[in-house]
C-alpha atoms as a PDB file:
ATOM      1  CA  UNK A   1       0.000   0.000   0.000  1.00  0.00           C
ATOM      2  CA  UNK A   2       1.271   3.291  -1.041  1.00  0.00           C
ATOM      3  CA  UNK A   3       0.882   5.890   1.879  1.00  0.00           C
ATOM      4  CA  UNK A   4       1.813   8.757  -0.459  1.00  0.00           C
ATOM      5  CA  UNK A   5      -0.959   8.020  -3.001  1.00  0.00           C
ATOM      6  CA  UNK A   6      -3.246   7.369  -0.497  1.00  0.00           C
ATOM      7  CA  UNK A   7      -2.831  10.771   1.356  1.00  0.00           C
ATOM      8  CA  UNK A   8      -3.179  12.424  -2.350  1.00  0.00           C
ATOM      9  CA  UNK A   9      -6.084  10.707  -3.310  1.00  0.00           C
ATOM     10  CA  UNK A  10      -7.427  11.766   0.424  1.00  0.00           C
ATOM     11  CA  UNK A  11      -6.650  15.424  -0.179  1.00  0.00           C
ATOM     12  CA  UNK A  12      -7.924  15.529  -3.444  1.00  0.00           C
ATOM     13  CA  UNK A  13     -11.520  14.037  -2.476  1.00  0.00           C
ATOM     14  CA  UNK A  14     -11.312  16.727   0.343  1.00  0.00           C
ATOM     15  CA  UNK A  15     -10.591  19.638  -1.833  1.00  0.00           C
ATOM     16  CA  UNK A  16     -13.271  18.495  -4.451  1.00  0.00           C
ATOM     17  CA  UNK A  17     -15.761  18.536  -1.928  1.00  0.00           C
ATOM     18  CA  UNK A  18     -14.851  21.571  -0.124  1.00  0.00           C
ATOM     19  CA  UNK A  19     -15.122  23.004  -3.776  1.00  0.00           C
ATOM     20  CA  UNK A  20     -18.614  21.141  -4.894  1.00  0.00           C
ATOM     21  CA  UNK A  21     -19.772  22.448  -1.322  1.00  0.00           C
ATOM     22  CA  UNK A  22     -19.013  26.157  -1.707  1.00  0.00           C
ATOM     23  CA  UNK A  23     -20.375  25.680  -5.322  1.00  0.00           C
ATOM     24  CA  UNK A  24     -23.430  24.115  -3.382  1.00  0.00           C
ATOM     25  CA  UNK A  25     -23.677  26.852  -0.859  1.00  0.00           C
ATOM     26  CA  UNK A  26     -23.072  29.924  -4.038  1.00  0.00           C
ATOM     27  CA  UNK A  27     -26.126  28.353  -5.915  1.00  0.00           C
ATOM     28  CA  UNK A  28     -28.199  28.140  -2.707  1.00  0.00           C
ATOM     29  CA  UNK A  29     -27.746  31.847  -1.642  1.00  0.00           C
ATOM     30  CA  UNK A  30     -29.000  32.646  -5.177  1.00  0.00           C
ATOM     31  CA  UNK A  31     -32.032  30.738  -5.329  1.00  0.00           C
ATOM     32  CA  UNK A  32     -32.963  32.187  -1.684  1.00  0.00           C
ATOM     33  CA  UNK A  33     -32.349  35.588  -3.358  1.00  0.00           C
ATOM     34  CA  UNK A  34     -34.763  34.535  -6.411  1.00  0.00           C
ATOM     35  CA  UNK A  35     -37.374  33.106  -3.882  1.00  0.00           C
ATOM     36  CA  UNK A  36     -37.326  36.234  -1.927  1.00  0.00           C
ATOM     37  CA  UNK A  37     -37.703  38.202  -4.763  1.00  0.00           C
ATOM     38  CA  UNK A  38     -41.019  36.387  -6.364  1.00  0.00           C
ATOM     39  CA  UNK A  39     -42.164  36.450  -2.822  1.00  0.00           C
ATOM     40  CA  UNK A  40     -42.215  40.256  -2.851  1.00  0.00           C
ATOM     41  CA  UNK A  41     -43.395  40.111  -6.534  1.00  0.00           C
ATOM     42  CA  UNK A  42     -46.422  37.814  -5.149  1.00  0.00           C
ATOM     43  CA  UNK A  43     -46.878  40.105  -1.901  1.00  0.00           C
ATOM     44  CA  UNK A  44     -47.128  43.426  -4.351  1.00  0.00           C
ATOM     45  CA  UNK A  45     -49.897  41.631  -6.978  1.00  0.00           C
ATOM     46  CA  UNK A  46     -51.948  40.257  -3.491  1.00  0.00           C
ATOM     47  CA  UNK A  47     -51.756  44.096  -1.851  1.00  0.00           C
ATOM     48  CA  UNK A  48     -52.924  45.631  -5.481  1.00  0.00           C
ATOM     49  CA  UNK A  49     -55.510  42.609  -5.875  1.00  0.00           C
ATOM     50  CA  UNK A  50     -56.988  43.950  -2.452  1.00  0.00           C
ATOM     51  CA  UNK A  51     -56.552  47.414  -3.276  1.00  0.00           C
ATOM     52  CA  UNK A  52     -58.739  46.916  -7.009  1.00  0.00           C
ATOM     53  CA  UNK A  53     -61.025  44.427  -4.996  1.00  0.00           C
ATOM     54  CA  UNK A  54     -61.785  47.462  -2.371  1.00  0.00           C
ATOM     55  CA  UNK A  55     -62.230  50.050  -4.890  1.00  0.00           C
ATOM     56  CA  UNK A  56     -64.911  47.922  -7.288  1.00  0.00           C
ATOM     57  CA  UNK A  57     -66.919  46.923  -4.175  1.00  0.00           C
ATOM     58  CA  UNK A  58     -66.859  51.002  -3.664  1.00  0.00           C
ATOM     59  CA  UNK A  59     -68.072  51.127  -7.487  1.00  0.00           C
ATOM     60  CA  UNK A  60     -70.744  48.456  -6.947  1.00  0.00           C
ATOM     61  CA  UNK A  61     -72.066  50.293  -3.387  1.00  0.00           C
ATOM     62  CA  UNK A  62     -72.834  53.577  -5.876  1.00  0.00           C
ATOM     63  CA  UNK A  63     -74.109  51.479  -8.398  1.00  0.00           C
ATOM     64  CA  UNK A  64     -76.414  49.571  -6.828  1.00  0.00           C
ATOM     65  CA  UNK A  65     -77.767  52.988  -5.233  1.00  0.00           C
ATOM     66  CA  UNK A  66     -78.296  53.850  -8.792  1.00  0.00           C
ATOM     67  CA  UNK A  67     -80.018  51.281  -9.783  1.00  0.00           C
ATOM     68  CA  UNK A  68     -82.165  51.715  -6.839  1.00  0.00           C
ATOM     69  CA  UNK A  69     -83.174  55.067  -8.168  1.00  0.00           C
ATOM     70  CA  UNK A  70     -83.851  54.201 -11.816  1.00  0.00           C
ATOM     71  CA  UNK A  71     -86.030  51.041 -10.219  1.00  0.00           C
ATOM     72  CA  UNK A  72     -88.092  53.878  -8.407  1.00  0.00           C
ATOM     73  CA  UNK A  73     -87.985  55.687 -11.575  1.00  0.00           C
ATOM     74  CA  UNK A  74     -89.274  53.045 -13.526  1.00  0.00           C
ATOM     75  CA  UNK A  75     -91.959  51.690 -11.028  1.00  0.00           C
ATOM     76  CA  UNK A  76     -93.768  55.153 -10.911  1.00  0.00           C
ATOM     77  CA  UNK A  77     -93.363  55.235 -15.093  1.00  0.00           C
ATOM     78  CA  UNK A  78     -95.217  52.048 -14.968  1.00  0.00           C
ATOM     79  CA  UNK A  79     -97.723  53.577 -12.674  1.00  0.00           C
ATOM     80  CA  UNK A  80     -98.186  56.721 -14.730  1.00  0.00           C
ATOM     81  CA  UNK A  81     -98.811  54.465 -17.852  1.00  0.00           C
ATOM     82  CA  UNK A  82    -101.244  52.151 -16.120  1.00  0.00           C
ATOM     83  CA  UNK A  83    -102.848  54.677 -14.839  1.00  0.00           C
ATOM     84  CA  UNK A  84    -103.600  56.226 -17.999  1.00  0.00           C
ATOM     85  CA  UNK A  85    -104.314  53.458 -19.328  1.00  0.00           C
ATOM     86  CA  UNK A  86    -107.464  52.589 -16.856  1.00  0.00           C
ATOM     87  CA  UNK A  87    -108.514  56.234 -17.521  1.00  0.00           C
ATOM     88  CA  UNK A  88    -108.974  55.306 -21.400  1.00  0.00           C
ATOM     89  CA  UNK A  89    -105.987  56.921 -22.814  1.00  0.00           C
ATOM     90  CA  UNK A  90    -107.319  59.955 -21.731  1.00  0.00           C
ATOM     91  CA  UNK A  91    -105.459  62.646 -19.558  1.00  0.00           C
END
């Protein structure tokens, strides 16, 4: 058995893996740093999401006040016409 070799072939391993570990290590900060950053991409569409979802619930609120009035519009339209209708067409 050849101590010499032995030892080299020791150090070698060890210095290839200290190297595949840093390598390791390098790729894992960067894919932290790209999961952090589509995290904060996610976190900025959810907040605007909320923000348009507030402001069309605002929109349907007035809306639906709207409609409320034309609906009262309409209903005493309809009355009129009946109305003047069961007086024979005549005013």
């Amino acid at each position: 058995m050849n101590v010499e070799k032995t030892m080299e072939f020791i150090l070698d391993n060890q210095a290839k893996f200290v190297e595949d570990l840093r390598s390791l290590q390098a790729e894992a900060r960067n894919q932290n740093l790209e999961h952090d950053r589509q995290m904060k991409g996610i976190r900025n569409l959810v907040v605007h999401g909320m923000k348009m979802l507030a402001k069309n619930e605002e929109h349907w609120a007035r809306n639906e006040e709207r409609w409320a009035k034309n609906d009262e519009r309409f209903k005493r339209l309809l009355d009129t016409l009946v109305r003047s209708r069961t007086n024979g067409g005549r005013r």
